[in-house]
N, C-alpha and C. Protein backbone atom coordinates (compact mmCIF):
# COMPACT_ATOMS: atom_id res chain seq x y z
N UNK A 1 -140.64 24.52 -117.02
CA UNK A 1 -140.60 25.64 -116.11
C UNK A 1 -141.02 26.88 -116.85
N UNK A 2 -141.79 27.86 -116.50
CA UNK A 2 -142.34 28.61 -116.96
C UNK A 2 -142.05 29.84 -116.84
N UNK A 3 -141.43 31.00 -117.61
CA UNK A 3 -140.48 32.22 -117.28
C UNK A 3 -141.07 32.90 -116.49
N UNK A 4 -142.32 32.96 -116.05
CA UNK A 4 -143.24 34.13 -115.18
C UNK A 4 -142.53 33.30 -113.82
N UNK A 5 -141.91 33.62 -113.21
CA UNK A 5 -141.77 33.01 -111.92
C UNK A 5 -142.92 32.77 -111.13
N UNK A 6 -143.05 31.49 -110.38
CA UNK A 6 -144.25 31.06 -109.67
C UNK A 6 -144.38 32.14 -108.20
N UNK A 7 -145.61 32.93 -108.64
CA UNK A 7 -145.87 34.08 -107.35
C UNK A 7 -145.91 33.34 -106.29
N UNK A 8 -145.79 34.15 -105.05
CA UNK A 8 -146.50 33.35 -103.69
C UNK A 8 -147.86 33.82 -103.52
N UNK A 9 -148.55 33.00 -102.95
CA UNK A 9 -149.97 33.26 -102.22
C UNK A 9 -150.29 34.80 -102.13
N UNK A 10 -149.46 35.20 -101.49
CA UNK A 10 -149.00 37.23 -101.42
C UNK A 10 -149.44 37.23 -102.56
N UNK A 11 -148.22 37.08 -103.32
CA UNK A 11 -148.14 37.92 -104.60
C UNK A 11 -149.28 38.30 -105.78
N UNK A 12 -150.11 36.70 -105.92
CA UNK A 12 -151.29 36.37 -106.14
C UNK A 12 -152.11 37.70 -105.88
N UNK A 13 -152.41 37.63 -104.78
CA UNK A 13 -153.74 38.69 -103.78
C UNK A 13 -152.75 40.32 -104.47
N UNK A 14 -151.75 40.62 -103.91
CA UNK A 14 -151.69 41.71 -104.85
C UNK A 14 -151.80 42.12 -106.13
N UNK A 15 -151.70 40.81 -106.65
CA UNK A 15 -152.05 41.16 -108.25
C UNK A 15 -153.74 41.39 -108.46
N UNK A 16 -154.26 40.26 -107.55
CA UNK A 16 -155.31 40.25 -108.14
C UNK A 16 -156.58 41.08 -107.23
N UNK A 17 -155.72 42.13 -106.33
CA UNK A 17 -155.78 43.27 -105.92
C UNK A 17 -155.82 44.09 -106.98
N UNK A 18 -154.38 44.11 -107.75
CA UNK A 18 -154.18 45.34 -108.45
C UNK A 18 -155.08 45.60 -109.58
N UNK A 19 -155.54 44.17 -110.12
CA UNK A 19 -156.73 44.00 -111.69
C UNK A 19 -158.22 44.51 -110.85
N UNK A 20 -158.36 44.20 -109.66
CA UNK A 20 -159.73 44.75 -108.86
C UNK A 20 -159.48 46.40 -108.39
N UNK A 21 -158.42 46.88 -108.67
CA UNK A 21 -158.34 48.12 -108.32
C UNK A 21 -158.90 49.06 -109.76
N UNK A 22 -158.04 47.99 -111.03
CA UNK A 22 -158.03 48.81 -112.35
C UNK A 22 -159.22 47.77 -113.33
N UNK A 23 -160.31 47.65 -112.48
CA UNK A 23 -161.31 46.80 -112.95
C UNK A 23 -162.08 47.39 -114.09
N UNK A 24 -161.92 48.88 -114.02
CA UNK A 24 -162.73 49.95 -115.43
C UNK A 24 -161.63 49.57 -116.55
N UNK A 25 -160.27 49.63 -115.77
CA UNK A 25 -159.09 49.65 -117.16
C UNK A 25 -159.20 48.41 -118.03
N UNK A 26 -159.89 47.08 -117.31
CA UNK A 26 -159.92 45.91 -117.87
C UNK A 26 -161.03 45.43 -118.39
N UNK A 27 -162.06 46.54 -118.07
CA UNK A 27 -163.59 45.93 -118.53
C UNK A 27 -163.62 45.59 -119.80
N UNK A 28 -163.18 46.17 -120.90
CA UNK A 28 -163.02 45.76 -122.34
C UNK A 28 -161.77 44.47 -122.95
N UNK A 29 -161.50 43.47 -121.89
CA UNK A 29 -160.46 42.66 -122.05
C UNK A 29 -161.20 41.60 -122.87
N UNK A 30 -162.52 41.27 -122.83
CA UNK A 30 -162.76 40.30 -123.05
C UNK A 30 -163.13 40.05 -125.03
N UNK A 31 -162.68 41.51 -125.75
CA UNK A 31 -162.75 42.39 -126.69
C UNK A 31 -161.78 42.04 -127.42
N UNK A 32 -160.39 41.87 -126.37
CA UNK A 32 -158.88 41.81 -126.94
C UNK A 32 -158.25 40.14 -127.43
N UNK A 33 -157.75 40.59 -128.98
CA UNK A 33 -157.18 39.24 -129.42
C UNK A 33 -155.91 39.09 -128.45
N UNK A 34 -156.31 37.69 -127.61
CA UNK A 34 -154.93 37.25 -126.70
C UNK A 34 -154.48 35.91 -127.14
N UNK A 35 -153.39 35.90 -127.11
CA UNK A 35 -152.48 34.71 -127.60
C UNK A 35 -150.94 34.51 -126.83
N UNK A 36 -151.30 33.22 -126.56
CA UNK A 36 -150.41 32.54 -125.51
C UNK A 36 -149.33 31.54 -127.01
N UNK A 37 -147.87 31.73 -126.64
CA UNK A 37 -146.87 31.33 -127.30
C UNK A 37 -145.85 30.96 -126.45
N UNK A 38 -144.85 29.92 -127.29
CA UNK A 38 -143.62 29.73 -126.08
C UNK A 38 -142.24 29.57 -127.46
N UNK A 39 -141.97 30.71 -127.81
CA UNK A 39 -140.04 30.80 -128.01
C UNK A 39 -139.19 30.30 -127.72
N UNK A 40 -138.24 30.09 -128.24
CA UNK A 40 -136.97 29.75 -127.84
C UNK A 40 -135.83 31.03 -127.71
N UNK A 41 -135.18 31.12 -126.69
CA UNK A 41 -134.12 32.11 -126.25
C UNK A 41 -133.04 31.40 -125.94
N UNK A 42 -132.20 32.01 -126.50
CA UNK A 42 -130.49 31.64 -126.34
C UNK A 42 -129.98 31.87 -124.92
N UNK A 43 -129.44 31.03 -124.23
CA UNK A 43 -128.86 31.19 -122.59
C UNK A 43 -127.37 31.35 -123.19
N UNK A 44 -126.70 32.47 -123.03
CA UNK A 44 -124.88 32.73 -123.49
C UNK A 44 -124.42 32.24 -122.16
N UNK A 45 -124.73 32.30 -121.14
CA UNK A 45 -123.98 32.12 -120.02
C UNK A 45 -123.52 29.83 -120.47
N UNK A 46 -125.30 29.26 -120.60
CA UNK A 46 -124.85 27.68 -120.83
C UNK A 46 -124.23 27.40 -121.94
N UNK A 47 -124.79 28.34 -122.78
CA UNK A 47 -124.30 28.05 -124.42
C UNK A 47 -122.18 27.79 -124.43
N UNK A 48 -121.56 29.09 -123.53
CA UNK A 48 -120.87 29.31 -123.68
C UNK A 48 -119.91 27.78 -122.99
N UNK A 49 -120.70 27.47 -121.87
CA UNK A 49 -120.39 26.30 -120.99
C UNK A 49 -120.01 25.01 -121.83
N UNK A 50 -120.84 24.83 -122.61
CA UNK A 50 -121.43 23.69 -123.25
C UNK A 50 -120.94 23.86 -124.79
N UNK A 51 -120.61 24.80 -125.18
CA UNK A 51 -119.41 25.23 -126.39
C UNK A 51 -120.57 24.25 -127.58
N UNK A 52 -121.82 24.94 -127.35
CA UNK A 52 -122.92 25.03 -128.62
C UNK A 52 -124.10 25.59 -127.98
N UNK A 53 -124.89 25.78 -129.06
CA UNK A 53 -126.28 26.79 -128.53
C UNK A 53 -127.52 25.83 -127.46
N UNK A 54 -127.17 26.45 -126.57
CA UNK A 54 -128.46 26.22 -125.51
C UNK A 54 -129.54 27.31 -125.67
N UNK A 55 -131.06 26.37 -125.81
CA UNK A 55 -131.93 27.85 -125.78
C UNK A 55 -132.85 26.97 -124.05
N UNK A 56 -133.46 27.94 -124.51
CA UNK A 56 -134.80 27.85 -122.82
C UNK A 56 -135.93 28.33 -123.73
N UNK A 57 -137.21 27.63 -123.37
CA UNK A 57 -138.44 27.88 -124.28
C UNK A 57 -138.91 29.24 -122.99
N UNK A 58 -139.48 30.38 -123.31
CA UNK A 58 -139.95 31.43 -122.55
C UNK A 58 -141.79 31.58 -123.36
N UNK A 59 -142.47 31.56 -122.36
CA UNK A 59 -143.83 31.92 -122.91
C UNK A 59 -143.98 33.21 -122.72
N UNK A 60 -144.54 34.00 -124.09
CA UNK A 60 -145.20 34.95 -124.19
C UNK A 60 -146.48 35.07 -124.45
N UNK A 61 -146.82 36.63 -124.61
CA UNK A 61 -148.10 37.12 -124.25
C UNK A 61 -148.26 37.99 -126.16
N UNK A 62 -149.63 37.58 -126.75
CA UNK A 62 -149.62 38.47 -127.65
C UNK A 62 -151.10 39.42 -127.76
N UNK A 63 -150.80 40.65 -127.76
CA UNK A 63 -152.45 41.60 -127.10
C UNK A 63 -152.65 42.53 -128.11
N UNK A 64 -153.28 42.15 -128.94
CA UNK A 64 -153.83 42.96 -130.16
C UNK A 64 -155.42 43.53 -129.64
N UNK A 65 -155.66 44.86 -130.36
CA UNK A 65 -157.15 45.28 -130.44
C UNK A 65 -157.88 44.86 -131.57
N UNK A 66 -158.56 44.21 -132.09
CA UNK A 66 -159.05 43.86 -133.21
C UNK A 66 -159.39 45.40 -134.15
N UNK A 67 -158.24 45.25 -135.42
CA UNK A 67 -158.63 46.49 -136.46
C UNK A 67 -157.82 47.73 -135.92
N UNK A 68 -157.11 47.35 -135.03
CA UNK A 68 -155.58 48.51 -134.90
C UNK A 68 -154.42 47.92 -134.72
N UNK A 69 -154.04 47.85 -136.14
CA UNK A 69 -152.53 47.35 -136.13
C UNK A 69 -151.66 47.74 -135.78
N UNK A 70 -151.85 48.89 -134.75
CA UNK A 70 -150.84 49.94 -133.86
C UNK A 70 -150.65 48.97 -132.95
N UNK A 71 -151.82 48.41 -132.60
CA UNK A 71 -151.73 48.44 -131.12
C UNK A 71 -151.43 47.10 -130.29
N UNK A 72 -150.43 46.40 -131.37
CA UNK A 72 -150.20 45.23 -131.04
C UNK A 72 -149.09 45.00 -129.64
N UNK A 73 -148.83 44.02 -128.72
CA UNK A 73 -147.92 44.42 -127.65
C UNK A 73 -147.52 42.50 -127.83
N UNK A 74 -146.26 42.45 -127.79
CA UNK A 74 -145.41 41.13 -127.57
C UNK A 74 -144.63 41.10 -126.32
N UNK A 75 -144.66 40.22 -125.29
CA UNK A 75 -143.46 40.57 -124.68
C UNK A 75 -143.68 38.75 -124.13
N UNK A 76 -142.95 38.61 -123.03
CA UNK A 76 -142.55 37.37 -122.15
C UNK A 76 -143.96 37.86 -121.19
N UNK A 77 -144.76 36.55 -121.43
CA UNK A 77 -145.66 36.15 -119.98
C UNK A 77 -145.07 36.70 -118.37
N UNK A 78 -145.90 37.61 -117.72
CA UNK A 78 -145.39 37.84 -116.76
C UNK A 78 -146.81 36.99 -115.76
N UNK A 79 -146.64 37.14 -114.45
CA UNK A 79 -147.86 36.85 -113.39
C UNK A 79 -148.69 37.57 -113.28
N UNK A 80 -148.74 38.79 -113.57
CA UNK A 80 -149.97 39.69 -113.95
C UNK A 80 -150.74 38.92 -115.03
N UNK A 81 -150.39 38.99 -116.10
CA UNK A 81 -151.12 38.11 -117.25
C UNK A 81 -152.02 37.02 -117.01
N UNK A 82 -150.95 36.25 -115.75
CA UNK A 82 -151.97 35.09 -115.53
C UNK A 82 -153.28 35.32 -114.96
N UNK A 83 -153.34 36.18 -114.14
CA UNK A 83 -154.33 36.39 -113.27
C UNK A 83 -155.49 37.20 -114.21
N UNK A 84 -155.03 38.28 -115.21
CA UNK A 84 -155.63 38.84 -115.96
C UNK A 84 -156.53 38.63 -117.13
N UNK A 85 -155.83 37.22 -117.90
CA UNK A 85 -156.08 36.65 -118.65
C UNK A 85 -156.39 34.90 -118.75
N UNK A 86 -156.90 34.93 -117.12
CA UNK A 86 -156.90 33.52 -116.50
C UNK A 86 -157.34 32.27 -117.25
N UNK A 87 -158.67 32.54 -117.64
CA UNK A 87 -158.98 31.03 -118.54
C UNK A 87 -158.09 30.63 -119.75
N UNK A 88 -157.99 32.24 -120.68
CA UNK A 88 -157.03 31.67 -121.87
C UNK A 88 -155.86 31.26 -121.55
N UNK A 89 -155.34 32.03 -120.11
CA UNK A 89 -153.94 31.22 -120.12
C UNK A 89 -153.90 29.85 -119.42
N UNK A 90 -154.83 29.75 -118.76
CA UNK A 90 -154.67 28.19 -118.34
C UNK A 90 -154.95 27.32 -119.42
N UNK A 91 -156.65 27.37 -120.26
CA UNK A 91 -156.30 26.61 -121.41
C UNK A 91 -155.20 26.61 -122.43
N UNK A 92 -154.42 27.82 -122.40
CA UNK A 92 -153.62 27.24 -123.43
C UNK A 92 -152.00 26.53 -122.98
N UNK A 93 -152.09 26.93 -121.61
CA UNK A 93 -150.98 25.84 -120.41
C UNK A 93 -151.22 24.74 -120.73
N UNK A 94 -152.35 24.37 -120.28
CA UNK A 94 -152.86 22.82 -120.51
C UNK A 94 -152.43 22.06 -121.73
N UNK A 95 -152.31 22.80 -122.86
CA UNK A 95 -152.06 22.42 -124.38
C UNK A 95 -150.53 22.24 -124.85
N UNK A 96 -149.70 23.54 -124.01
CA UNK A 96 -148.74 23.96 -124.06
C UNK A 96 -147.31 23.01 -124.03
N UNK A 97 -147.67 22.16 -122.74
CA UNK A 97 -146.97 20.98 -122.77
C UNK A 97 -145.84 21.87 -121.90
N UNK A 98 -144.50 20.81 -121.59
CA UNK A 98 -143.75 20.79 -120.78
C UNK A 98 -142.86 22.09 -121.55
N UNK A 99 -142.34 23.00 -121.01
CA UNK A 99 -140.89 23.54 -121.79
C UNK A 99 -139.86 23.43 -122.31
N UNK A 100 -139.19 23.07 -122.80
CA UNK A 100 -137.62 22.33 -123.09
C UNK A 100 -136.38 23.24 -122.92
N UNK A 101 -135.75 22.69 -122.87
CA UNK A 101 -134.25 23.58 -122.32
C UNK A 101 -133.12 22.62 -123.44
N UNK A 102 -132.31 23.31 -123.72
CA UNK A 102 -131.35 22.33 -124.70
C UNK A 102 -130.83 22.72 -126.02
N UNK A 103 -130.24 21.78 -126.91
CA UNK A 103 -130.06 22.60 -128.26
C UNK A 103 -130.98 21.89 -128.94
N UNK A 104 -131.89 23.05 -130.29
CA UNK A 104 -132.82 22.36 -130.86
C UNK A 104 -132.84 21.24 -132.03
N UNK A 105 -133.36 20.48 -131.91
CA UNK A 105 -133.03 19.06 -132.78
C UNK A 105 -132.89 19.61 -134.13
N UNK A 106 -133.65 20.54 -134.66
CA UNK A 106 -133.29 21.50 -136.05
C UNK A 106 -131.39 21.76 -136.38
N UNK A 107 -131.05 21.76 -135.26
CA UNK A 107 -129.58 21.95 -135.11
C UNK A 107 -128.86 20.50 -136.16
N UNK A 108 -128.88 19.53 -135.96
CA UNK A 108 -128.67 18.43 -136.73
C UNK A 108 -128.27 18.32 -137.96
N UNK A 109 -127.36 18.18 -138.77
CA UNK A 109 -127.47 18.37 -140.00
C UNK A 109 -128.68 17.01 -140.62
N UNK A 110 -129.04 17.01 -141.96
CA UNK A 110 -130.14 16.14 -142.67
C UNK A 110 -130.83 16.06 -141.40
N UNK A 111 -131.40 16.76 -140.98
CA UNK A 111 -132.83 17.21 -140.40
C UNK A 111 -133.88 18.00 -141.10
N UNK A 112 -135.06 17.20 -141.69
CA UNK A 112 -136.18 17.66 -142.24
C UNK A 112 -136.54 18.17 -141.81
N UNK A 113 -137.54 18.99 -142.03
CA UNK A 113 -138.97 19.77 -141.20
C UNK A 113 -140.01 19.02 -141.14
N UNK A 114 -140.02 17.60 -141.93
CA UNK A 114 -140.99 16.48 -141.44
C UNK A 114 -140.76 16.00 -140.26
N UNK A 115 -139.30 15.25 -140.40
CA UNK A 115 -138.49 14.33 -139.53
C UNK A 115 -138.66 14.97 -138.25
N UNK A 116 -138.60 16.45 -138.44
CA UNK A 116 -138.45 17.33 -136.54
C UNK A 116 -140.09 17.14 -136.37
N UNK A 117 -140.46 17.68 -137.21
CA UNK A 117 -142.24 17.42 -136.57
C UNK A 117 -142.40 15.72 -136.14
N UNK A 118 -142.23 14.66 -136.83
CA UNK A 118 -142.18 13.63 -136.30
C UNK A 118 -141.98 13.79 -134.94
N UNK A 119 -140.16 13.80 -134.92
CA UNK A 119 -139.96 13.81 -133.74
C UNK A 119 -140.83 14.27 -132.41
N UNK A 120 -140.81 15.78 -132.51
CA UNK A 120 -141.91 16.32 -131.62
C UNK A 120 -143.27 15.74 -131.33
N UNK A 121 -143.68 15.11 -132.70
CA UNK A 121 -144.76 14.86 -131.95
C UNK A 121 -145.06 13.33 -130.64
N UNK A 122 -143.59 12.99 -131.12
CA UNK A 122 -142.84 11.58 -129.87
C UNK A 122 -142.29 12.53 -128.74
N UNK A 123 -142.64 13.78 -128.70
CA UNK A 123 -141.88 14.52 -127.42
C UNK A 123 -140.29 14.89 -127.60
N UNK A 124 -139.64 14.51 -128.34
CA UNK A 124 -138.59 14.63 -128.71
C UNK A 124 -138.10 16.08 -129.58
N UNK A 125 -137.58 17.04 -128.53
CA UNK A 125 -137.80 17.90 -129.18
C UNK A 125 -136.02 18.88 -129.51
N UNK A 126 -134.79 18.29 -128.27
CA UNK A 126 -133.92 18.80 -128.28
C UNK A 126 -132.40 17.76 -128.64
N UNK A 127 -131.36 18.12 -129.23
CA UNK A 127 -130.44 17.27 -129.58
C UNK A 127 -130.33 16.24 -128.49
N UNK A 128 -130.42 16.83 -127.12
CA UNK A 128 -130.09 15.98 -125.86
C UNK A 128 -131.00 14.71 -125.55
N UNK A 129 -132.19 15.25 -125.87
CA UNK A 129 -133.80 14.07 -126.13
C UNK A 129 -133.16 12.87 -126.57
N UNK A 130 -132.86 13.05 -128.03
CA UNK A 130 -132.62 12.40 -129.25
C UNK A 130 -131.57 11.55 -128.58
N UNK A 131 -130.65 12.06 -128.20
CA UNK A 131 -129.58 11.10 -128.23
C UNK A 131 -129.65 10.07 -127.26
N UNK A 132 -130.51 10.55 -125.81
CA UNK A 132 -130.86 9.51 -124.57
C UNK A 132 -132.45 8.81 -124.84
N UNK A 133 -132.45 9.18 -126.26
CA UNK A 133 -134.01 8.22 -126.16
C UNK A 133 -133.65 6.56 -126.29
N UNK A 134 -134.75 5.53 -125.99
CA UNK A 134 -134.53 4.09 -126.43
C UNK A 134 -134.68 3.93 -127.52
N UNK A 135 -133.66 2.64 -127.40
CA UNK A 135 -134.28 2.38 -128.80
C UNK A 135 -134.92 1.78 -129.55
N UNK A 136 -136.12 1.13 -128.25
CA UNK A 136 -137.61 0.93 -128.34
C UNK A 136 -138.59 2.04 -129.05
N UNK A 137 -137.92 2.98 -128.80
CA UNK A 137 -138.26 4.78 -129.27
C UNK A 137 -138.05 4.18 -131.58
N UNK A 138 -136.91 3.88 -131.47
CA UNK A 138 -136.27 3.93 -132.95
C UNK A 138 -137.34 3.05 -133.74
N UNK A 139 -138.05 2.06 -133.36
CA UNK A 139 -138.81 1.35 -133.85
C UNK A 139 -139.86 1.97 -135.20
N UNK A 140 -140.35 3.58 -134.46
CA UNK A 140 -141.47 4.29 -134.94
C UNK A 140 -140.66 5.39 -135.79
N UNK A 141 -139.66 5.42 -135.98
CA UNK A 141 -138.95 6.15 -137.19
C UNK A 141 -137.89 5.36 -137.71
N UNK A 142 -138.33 6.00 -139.34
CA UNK A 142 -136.91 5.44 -140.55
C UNK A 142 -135.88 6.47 -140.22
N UNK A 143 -134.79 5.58 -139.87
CA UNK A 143 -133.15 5.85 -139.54
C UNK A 143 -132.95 7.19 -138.13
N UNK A 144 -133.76 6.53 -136.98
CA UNK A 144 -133.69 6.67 -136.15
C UNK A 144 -131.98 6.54 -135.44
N UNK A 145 -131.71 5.30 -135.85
CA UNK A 145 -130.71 5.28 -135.13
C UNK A 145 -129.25 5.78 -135.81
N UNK A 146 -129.32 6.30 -136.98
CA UNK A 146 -128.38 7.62 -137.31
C UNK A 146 -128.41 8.99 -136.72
N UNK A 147 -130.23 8.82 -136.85
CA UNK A 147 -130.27 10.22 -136.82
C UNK A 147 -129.87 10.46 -134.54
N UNK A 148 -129.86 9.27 -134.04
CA UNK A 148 -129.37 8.70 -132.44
C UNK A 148 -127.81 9.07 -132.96
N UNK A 149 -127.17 8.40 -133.47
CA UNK A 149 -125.74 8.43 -133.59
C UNK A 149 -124.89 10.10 -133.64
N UNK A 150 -126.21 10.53 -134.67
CA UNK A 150 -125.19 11.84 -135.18
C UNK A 150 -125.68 13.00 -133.69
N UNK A 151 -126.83 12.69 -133.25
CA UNK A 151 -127.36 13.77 -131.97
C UNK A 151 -125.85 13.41 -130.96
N UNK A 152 -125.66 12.11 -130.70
CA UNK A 152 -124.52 11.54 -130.01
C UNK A 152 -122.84 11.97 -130.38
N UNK A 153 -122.82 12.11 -131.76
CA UNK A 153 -121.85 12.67 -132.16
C UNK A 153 -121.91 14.22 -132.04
N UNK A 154 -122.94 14.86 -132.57
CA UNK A 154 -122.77 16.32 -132.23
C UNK A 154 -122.72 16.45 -130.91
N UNK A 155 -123.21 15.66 -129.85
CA UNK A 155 -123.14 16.70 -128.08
C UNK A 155 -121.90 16.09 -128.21
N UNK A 156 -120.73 15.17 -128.44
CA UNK A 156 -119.39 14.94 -128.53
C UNK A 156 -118.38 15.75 -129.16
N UNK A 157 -119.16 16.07 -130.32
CA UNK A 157 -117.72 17.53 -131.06
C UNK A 157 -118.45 18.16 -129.87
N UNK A 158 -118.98 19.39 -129.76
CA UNK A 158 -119.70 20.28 -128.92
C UNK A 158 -118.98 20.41 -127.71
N UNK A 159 -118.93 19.12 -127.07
CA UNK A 159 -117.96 19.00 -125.70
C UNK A 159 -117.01 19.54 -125.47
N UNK A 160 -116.06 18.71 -126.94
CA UNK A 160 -114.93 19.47 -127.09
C UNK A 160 -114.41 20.42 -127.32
N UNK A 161 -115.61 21.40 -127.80
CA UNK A 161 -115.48 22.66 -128.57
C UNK A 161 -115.25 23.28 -127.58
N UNK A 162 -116.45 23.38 -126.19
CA UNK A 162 -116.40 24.49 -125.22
C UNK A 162 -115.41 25.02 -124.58
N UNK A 163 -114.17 24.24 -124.63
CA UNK A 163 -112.88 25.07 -123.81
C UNK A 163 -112.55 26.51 -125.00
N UNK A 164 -112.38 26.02 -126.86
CA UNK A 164 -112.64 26.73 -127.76
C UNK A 164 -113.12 27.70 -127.80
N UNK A 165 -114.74 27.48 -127.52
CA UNK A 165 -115.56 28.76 -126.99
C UNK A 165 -115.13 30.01 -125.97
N UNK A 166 -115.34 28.83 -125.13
CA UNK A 166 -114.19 30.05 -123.71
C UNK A 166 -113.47 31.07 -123.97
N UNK A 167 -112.43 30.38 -124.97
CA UNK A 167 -111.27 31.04 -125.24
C UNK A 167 -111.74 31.84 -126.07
N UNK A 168 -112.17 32.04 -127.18
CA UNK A 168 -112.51 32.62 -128.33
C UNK A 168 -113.31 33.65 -127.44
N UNK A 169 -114.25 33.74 -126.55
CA UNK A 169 -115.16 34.95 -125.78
C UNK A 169 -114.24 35.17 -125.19
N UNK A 170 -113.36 35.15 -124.05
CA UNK A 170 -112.43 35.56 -123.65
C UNK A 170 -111.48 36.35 -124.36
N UNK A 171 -111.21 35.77 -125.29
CA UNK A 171 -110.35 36.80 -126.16
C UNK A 171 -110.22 38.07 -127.24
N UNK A 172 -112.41 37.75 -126.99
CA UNK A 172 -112.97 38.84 -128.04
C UNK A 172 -112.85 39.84 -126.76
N UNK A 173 -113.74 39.26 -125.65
CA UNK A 173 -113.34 40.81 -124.20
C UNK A 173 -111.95 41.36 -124.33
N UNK A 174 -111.29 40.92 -124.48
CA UNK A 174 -109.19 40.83 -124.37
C UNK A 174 -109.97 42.14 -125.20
N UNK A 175 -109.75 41.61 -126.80
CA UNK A 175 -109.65 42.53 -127.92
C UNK A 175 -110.15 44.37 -127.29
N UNK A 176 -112.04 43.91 -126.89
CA UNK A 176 -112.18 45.03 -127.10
C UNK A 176 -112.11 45.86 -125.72
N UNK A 177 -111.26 45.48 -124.52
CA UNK A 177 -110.42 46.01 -123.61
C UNK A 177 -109.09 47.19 -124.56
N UNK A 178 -108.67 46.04 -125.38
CA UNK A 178 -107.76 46.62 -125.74
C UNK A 178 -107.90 47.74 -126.98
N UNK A 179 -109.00 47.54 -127.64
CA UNK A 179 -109.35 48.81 -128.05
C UNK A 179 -109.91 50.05 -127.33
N UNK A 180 -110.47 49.39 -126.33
CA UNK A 180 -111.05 50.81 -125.53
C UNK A 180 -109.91 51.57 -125.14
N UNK A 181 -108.95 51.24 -124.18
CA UNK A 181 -107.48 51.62 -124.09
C UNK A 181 -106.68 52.11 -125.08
N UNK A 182 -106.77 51.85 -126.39
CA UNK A 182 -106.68 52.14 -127.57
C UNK A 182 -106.95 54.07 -127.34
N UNK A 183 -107.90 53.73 -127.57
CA UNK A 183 -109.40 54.97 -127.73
C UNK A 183 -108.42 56.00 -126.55
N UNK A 184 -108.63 55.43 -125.67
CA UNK A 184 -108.12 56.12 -123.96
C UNK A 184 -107.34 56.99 -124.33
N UNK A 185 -105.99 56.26 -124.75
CA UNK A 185 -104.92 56.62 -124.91
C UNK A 185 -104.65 57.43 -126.04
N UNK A 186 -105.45 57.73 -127.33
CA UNK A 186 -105.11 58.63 -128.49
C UNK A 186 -106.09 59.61 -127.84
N UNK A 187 -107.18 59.69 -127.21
CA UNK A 187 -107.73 60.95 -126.77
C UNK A 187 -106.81 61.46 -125.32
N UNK A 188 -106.25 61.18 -124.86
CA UNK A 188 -104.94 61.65 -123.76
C UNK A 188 -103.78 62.27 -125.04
N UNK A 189 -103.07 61.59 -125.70
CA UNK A 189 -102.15 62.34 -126.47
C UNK A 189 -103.11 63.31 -127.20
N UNK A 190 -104.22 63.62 -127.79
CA UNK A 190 -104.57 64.50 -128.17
C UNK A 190 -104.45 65.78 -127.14
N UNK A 191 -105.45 65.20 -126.19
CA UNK A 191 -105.36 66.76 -124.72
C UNK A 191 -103.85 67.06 -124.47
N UNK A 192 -102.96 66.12 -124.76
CA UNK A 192 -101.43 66.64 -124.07
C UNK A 192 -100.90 67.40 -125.39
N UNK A 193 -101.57 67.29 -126.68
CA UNK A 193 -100.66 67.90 -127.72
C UNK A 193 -101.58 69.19 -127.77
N UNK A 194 -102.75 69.70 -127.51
CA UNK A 194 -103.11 70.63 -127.14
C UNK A 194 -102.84 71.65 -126.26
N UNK A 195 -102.44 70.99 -124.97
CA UNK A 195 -101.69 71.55 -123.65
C UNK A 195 -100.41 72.04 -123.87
N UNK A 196 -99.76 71.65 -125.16
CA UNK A 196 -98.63 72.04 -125.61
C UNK A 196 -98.37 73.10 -126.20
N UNK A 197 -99.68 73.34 -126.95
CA UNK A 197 -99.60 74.14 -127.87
C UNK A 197 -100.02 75.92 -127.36
């Protein structure tokens, strides 16, 4: 799934309204170093659920001028982009492959930077992959089925952790409730020992 939310038909025609409106602003696009990427971002809302790190892969946009290192711009792929930067971003969609959602297999302890490239290049890219792959899958890697066991064992501690988690965020809000109130309350006795005086 792809973070630019899928426009409607509408949305489309206004965009590609809006690049035919600012068609002078874009005439020199074809000038600009563009580069299509996809990150990983931390979700706190699942992470917190799931009591270990969930990310979501988000594609971005990278728009350099060639020979001004000012003028570099990073952000998250929006639907403007697509329409703007149409061929490069479809060819590099095409390349891009599916997104992943999950915790990253790097997470693992005795996880190489070979072993994960392996992996990936079997599609296997998140603890959750790993642990529901076959093990027709294990055939094409040495100690596959540890490295199956321990993905299986970590989403198992993890499980158990998340009530942990809960509590532990819950109780950091507690804390800094109770410092703000803190705060509240010595700037009130200050104004009342003033009022006194």
């Amino acid at each position: 799934m792809n973070t630019a939310t899928a426009p409607s038909p509408t949305d489309w025609n206004n965009v590609a309204d809006a690049v035919d409106d600012n068609s002078n602003r874009f005439q020199n696009d074809d000038k600009l170093h563009v580069q299509f990427s996809r990150r990983p971002k931390i979700q706190p809302a699942e992470s917190d659920i799931a009591g270990r790190a969930i990310y979501k892969e988000i594609d971005y946009i990278t728009i350099i001028v060639p020979g001004d290192k000012a003028s570099i711009v990073e952000r998250p792929v929006q639907a403007y982009d697509a329409t703007r930067f149409a061929a490069k971003y479809a060819n590099w969609k095409a390349n891009a492959g599916v997104v992943q959602e999950g915790t990253p297999i790097s997470s693992l302890p005795k996880m190489t930077p070979s072993k994960i490239e392996e992996y990936k290049y079997f599609a296997i890219h998140t603890v959750e992959q790993l642990a529901a792959a076959s093990d027709s899958v294990g055939q094409k890697f040495f100690g596959f089925q540890e490295d199956k066991r321990s993905a299986n064992a970590f989403l198992e501690i993890a499980k158990g952790n998340a009530p942990f988690e809960r509590m532990n965020n819950e109780l950091k809000e507690r804390d800094a409730k109770i410092e703000e109130m803190q705060s509240q309350i010595e700037a009130l006795n200050k104004m009342m020992t003033k009022a006194k005086i």
